[in-house]
PDB file of N, CA and C in Angstrom:
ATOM      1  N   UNK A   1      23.207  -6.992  65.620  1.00  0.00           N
ATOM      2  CA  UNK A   1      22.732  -7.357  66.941  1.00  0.00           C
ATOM      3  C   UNK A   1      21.370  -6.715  67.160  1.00  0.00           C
ATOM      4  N   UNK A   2      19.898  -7.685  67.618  1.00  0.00           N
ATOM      5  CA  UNK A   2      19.257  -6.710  67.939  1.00  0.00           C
ATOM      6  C   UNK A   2      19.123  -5.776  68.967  1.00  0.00           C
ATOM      7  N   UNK A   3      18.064  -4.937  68.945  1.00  0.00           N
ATOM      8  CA  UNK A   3      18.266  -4.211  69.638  1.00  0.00           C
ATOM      9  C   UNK A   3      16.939  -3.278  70.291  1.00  0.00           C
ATOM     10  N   UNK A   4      17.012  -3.234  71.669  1.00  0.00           N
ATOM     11  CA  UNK A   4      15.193  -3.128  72.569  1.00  0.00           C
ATOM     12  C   UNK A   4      15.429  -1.628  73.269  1.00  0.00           C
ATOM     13  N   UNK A   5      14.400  -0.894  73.173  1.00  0.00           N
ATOM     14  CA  UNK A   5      14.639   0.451  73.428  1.00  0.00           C
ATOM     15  C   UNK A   5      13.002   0.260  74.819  1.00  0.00           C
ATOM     16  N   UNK A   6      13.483   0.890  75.418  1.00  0.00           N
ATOM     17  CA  UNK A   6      12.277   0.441  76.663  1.00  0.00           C
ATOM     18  C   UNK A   6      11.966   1.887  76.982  1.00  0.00           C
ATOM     19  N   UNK A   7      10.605   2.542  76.789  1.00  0.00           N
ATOM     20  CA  UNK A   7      10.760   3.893  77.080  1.00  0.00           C
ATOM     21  C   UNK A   7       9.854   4.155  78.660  1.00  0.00           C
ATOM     22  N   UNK A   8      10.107   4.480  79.788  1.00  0.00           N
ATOM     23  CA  UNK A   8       9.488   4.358  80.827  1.00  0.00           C
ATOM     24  C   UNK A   8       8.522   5.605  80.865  1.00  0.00           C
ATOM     25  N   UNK A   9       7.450   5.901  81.706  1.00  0.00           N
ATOM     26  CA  UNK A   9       6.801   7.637  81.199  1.00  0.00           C
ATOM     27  C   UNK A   9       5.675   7.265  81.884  1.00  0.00           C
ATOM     28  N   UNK A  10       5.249   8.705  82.554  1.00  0.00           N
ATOM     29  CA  UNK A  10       3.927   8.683  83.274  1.00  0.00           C
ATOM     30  C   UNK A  10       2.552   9.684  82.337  1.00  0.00           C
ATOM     31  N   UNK A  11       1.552   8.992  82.807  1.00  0.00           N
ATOM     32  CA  UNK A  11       0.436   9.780  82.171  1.00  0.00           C
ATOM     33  C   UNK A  11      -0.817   9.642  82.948  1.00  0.00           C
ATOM     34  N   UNK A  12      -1.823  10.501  82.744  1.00  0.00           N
ATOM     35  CA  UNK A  12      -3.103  10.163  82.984  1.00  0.00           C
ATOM     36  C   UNK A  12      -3.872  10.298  81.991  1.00  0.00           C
ATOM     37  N   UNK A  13      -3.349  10.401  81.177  1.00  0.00           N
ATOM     38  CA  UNK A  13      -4.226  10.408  79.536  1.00  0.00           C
ATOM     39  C   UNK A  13      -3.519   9.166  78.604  1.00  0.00           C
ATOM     40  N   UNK A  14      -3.486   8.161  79.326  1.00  0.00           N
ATOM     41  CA  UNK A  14      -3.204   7.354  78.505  1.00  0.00           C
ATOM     42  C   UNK A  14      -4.085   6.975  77.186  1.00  0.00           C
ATOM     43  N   UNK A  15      -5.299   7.004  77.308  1.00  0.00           N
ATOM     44  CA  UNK A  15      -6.055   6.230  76.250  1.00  0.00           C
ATOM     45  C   UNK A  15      -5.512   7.638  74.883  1.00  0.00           C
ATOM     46  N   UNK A  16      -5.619   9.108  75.597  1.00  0.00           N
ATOM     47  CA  UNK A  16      -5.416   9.824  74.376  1.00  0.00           C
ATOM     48  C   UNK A  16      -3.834   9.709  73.576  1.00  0.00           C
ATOM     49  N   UNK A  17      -2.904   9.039  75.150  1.00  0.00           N
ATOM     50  CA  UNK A  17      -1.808   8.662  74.152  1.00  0.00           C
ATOM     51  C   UNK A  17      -1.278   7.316  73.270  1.00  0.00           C
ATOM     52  N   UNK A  18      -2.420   6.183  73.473  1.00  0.00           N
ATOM     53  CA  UNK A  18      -2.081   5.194  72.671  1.00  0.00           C
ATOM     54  C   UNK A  18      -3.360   5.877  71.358  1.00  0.00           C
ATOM     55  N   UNK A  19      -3.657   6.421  71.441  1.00  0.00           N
ATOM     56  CA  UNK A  19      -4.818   6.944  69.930  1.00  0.00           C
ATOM     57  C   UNK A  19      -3.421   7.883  69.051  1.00  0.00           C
ATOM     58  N   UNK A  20      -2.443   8.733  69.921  1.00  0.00           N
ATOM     59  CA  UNK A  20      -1.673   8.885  69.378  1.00  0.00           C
ATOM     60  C   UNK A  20       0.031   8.151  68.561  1.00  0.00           C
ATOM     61  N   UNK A  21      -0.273   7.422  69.450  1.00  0.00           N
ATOM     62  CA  UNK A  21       0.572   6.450  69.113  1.00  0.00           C
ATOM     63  C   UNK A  21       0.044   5.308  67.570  1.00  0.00           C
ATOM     64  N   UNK A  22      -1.397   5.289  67.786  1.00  0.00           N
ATOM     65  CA  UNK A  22      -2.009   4.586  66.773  1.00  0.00           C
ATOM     66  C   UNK A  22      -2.046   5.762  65.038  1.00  0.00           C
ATOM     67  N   UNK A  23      -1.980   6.844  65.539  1.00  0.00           N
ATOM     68  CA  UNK A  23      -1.686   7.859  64.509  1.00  0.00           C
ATOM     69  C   UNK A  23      -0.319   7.860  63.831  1.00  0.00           C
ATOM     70  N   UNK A  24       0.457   7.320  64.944  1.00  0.00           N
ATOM     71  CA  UNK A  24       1.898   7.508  64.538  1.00  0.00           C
ATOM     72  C   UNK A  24       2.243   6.146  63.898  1.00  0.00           C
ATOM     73  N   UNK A  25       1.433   4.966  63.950  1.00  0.00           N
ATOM     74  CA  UNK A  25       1.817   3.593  63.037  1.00  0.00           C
ATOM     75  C   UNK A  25       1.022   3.765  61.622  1.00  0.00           C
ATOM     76  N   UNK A  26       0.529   4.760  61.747  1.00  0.00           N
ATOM     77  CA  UNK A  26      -0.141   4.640  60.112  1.00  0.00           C
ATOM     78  C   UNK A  26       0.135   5.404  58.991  1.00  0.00           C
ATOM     79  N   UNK A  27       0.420   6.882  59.703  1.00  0.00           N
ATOM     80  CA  UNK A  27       2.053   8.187  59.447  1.00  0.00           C
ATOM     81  C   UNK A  27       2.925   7.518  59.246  1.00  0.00           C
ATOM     82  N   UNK A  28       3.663   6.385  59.804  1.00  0.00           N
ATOM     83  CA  UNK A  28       5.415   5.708  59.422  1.00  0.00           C
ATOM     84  C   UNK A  28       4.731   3.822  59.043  1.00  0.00           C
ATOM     85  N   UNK A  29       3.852   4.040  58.370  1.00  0.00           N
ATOM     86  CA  UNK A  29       3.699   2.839  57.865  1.00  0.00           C
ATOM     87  C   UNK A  29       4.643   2.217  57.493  1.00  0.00           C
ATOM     88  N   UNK A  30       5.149   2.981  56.138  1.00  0.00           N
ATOM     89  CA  UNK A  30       6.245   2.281  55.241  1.00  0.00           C
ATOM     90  C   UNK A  30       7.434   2.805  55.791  1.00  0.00           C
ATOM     91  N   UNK A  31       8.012   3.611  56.262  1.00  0.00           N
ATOM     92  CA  UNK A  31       9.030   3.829  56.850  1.00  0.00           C
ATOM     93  C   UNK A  31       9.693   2.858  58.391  1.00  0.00           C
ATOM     94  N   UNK A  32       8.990   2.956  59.000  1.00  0.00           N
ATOM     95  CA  UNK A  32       8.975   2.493  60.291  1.00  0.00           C
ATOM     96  C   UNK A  32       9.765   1.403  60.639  1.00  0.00           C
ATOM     97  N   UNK A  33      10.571   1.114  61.394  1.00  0.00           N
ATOM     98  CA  UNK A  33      11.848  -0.011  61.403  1.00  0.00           C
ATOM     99  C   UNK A  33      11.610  -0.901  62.720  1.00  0.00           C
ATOM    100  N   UNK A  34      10.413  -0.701  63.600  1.00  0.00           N
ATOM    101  CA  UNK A  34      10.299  -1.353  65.013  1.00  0.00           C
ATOM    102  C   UNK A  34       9.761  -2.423  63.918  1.00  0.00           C
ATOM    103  N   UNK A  35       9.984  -3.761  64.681  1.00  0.00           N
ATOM    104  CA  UNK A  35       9.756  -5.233  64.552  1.00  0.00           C
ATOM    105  C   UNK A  35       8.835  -5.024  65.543  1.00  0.00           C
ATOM    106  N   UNK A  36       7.819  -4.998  66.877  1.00  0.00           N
ATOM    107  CA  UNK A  36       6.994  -5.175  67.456  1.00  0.00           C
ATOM    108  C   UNK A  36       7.262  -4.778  68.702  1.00  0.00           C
ATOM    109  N   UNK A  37       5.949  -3.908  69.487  1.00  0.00           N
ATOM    110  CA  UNK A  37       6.139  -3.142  70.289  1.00  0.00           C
ATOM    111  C   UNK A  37       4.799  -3.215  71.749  1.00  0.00           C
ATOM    112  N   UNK A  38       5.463  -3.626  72.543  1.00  0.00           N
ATOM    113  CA  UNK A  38       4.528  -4.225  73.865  1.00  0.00           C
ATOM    114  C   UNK A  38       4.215  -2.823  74.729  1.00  0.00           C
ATOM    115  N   UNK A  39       3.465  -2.250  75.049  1.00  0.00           N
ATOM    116  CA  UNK A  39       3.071  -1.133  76.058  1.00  0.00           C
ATOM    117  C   UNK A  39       2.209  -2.020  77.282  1.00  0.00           C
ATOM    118  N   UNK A  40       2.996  -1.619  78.481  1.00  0.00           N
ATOM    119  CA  UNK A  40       2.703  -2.363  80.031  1.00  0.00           C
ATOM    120  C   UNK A  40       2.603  -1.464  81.058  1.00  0.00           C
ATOM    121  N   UNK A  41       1.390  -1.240  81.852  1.00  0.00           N
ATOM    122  CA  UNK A  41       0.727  -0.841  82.455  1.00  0.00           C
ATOM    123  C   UNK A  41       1.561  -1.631  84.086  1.00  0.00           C
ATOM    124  N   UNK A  42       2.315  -0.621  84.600  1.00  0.00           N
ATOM    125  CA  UNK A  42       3.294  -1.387  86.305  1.00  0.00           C
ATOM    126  C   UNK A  42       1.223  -1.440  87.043  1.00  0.00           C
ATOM    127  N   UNK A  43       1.302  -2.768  87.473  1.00  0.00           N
ATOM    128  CA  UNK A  43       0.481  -2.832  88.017  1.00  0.00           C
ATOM    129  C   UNK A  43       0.258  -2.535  89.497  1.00  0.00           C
ATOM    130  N   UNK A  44       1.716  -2.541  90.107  1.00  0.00           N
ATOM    131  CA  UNK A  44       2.212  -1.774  91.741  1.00  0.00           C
ATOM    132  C   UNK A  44       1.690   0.021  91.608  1.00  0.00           C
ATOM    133  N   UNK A  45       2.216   0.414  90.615  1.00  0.00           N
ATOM    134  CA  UNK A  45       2.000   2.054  90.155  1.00  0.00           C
ATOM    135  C   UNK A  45       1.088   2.158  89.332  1.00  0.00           C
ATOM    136  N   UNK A  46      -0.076   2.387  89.311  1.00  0.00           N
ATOM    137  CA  UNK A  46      -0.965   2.903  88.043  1.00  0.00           C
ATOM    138  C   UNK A  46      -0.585   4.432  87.690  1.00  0.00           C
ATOM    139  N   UNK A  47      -0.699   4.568  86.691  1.00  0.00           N
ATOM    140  CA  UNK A  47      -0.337   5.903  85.982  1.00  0.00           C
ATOM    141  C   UNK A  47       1.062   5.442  85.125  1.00  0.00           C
ATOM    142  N   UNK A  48       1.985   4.776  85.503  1.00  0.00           N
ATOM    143  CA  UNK A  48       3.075   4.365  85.406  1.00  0.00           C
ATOM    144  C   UNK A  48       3.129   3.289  83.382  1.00  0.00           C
ATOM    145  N   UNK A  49       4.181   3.578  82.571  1.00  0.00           N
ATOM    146  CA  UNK A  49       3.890   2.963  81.788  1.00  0.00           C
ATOM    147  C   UNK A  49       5.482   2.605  81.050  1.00  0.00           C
ATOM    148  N   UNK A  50       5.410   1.032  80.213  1.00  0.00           N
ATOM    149  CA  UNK A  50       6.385   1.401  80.074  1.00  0.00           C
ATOM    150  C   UNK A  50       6.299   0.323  77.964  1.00  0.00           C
ATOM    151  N   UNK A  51       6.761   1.381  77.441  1.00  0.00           N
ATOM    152  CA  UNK A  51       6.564   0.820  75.625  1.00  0.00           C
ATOM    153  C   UNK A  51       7.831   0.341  75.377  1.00  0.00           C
ATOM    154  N   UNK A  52       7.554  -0.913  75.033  1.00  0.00           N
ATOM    155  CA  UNK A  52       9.258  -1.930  74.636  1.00  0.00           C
ATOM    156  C   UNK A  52       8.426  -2.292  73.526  1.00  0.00           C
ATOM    157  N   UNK A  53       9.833  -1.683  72.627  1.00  0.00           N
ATOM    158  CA  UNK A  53      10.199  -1.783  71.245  1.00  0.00           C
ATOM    159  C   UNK A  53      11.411  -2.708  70.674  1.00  0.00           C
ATOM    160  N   UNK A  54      10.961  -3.344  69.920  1.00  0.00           N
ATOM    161  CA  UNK A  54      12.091  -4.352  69.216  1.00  0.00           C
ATOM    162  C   UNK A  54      12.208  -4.021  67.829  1.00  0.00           C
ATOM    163  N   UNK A  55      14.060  -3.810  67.956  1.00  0.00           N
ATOM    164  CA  UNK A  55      14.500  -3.452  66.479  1.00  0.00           C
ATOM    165  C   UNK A  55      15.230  -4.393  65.902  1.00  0.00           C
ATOM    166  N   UNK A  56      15.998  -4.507  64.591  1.00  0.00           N
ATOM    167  CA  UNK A  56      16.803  -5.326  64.465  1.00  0.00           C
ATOM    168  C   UNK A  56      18.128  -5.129  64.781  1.00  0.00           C
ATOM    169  N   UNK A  57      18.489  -3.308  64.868  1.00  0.00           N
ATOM    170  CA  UNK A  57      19.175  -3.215  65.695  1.00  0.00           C
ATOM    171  C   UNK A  57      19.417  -1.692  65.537  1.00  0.00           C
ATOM    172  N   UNK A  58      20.559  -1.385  66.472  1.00  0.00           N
ATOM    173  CA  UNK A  58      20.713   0.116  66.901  1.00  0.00           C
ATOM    174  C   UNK A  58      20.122   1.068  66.148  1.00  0.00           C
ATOM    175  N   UNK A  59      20.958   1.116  64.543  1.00  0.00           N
ATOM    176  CA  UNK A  59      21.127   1.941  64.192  1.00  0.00           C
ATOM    177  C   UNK A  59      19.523   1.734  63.204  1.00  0.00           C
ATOM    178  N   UNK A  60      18.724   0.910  63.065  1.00  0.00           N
ATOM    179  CA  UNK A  60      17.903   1.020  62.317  1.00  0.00           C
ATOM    180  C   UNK A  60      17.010   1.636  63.778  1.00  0.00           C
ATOM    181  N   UNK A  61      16.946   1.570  64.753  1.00  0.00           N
ATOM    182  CA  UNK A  61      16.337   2.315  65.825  1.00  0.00           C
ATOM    183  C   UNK A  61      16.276   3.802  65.814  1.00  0.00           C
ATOM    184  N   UNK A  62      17.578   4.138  65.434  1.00  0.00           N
ATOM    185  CA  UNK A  62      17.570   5.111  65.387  1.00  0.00           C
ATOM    186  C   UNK A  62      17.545   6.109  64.265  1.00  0.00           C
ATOM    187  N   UNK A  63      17.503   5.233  63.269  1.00  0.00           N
ATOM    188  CA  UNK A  63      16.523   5.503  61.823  1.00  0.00           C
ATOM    189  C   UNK A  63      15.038   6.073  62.083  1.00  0.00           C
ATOM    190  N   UNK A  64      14.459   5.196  62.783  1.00  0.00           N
ATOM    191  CA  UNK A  64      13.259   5.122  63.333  1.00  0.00           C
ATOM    192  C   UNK A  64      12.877   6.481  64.048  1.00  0.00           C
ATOM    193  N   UNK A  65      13.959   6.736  64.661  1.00  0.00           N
ATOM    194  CA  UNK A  65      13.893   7.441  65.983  1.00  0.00           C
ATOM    195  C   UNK A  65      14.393   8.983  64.869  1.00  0.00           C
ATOM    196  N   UNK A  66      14.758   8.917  63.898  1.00  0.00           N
ATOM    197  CA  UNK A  66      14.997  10.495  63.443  1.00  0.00           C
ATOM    198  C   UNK A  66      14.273  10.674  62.101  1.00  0.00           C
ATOM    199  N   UNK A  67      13.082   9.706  62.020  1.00  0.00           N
ATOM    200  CA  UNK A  67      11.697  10.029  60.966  1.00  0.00           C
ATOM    201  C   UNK A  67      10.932  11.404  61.492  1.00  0.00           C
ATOM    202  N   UNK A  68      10.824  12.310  60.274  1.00  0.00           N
ATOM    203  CA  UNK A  68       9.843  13.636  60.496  1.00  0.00           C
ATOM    204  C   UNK A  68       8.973  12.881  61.751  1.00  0.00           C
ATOM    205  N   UNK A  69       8.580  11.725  61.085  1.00  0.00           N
ATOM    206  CA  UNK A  69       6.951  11.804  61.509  1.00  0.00           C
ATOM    207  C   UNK A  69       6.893  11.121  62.809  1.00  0.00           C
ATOM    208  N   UNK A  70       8.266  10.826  62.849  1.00  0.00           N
ATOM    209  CA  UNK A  70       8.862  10.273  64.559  1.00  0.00           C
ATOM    210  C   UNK A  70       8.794  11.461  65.163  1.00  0.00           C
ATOM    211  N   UNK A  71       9.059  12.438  65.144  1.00  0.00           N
ATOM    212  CA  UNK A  71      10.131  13.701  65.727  1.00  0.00           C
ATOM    213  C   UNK A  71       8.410  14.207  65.961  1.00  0.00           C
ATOM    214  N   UNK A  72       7.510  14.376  65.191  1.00  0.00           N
ATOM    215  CA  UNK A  72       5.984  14.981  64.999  1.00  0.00           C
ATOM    216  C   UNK A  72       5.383  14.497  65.975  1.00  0.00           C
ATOM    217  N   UNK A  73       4.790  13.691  66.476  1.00  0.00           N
ATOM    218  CA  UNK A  73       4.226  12.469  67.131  1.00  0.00           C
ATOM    219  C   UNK A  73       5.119  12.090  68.434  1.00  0.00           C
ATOM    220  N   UNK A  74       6.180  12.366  68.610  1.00  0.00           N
ATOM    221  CA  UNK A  74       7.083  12.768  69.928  1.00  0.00           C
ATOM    222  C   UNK A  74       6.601  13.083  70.466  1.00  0.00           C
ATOM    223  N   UNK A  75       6.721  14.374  69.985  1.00  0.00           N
ATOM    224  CA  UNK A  75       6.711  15.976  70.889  1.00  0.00           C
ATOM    225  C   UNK A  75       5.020  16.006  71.202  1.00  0.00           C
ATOM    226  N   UNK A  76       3.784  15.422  70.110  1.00  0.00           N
ATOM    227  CA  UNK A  76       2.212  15.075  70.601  1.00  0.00           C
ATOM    228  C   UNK A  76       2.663  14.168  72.463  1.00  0.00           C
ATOM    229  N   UNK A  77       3.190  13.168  71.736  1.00  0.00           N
ATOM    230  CA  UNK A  77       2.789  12.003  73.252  1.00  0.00           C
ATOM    231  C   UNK A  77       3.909  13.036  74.429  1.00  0.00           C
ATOM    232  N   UNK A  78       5.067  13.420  74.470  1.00  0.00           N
ATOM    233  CA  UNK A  78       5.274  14.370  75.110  1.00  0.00           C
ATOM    234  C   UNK A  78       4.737  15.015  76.131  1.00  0.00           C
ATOM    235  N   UNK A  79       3.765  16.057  75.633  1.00  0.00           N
ATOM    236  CA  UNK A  79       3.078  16.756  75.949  1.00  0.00           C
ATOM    237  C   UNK A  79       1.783  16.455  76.517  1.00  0.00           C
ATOM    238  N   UNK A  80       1.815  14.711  76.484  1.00  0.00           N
ATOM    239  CA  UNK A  80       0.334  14.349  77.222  1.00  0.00           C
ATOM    240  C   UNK A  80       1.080  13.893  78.719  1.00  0.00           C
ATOM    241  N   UNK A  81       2.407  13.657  78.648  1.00  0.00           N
ATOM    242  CA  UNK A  81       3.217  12.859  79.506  1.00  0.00           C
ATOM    243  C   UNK A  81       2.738  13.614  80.884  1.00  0.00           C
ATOM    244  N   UNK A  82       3.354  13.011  82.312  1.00  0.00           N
ATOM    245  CA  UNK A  82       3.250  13.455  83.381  1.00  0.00           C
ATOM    246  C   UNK A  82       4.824  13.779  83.814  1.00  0.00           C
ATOM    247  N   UNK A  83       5.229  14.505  83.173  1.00  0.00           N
ATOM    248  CA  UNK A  83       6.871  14.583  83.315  1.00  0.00           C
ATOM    249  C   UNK A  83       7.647  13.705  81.665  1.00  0.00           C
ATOM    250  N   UNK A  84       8.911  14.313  82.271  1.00  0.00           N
ATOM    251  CA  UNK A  84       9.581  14.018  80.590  1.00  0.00           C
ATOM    252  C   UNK A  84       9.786  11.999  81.255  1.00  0.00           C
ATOM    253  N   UNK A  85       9.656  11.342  79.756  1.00  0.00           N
ATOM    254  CA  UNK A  85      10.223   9.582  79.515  1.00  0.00           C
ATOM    255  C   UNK A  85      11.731   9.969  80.049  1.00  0.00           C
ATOM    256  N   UNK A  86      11.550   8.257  80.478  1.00  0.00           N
ATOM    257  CA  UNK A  86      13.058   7.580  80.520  1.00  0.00           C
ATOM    258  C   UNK A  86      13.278   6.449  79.925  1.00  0.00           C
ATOM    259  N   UNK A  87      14.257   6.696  78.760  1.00  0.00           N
ATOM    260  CA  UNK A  87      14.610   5.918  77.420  1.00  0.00           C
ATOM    261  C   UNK A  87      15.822   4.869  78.339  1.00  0.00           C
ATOM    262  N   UNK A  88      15.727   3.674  77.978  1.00  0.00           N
ATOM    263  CA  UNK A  88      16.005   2.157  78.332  1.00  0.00           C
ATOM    264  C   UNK A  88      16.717   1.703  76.913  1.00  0.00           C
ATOM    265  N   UNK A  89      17.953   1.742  76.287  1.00  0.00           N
ATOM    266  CA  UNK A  89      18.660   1.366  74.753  1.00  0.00           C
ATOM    267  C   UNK A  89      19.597   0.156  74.870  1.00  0.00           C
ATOM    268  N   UNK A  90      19.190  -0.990  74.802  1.00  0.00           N
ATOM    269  CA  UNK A  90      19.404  -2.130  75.202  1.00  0.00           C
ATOM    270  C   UNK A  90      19.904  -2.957  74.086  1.00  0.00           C
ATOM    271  N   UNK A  91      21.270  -3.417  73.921  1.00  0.00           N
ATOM    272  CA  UNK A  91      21.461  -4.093  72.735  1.00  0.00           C
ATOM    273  C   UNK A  91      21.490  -5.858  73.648  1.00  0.00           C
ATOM    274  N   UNK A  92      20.630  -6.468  72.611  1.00  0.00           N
ATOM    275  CA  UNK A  92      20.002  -7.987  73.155  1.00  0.00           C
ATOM    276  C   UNK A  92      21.165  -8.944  72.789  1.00  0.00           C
ATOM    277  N   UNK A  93      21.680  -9.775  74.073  1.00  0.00           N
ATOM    278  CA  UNK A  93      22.399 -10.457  73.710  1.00  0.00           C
ATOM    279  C   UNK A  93      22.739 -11.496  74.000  1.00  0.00           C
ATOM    280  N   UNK A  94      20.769 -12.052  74.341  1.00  0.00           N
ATOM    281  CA  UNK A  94      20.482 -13.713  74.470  1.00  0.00           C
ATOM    282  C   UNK A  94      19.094 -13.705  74.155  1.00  0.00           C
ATOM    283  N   UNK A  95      18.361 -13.998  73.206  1.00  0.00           N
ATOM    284  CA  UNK A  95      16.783 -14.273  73.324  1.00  0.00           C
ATOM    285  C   UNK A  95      16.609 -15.488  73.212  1.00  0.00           C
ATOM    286  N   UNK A  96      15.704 -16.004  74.208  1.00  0.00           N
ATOM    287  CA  UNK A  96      15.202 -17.534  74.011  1.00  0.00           C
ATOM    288  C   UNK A  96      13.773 -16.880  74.168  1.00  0.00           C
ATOM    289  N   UNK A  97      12.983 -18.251  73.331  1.00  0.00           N
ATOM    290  CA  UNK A  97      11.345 -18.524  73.744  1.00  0.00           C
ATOM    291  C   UNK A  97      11.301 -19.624  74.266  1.00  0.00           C
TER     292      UNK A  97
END
């Protein structure tokens, strides 16, 4: 089943945390198990952000989610945050286009 992990999180350093985030797709190149990943800017809240990730499913998510270089690159975007994320673990169970 797949499976969409939605991580919600505030910042004001966003640009320094998608440069980190861009560090962290080139670190888990070959490892890395997300199928494709949308980052959305709440346009009601600025500061406000929220990164939806598509897996194929749980447990390769959470493959993903217990890579060194996952766990490394965490604790970076973390620490740019405006308060700790709120993780969204969503198993999909209708997609249409």
């Amino acid at each position: 089943m797949s499976f969409v992990q939605i991580i919600e999180f505030r910042t004001s350093k966003i640009d320094e945390m998608r440069a980190i985030g861009d560090e962290w797709e080139a670190a888990a190149a070959g490892d890395r198990k997300a199928r494709r990943q949308v980052m959305c800017e709440d346009r009601d809240q600025p500061g406000r952000y929220f990164n939806i990730v598509f897996f194929d499913s749980h447990e390769e998510a959470m493959e993903n989610s217990n890579l060194p270089v996952t766990q490394e690159f965490s604790q970076k975007m973390m620490a740019l945050g405006d308060g700790p994320p709120t993780f969204y673990n969503l198993d999909v169970l209708d997609d249409r286009s």
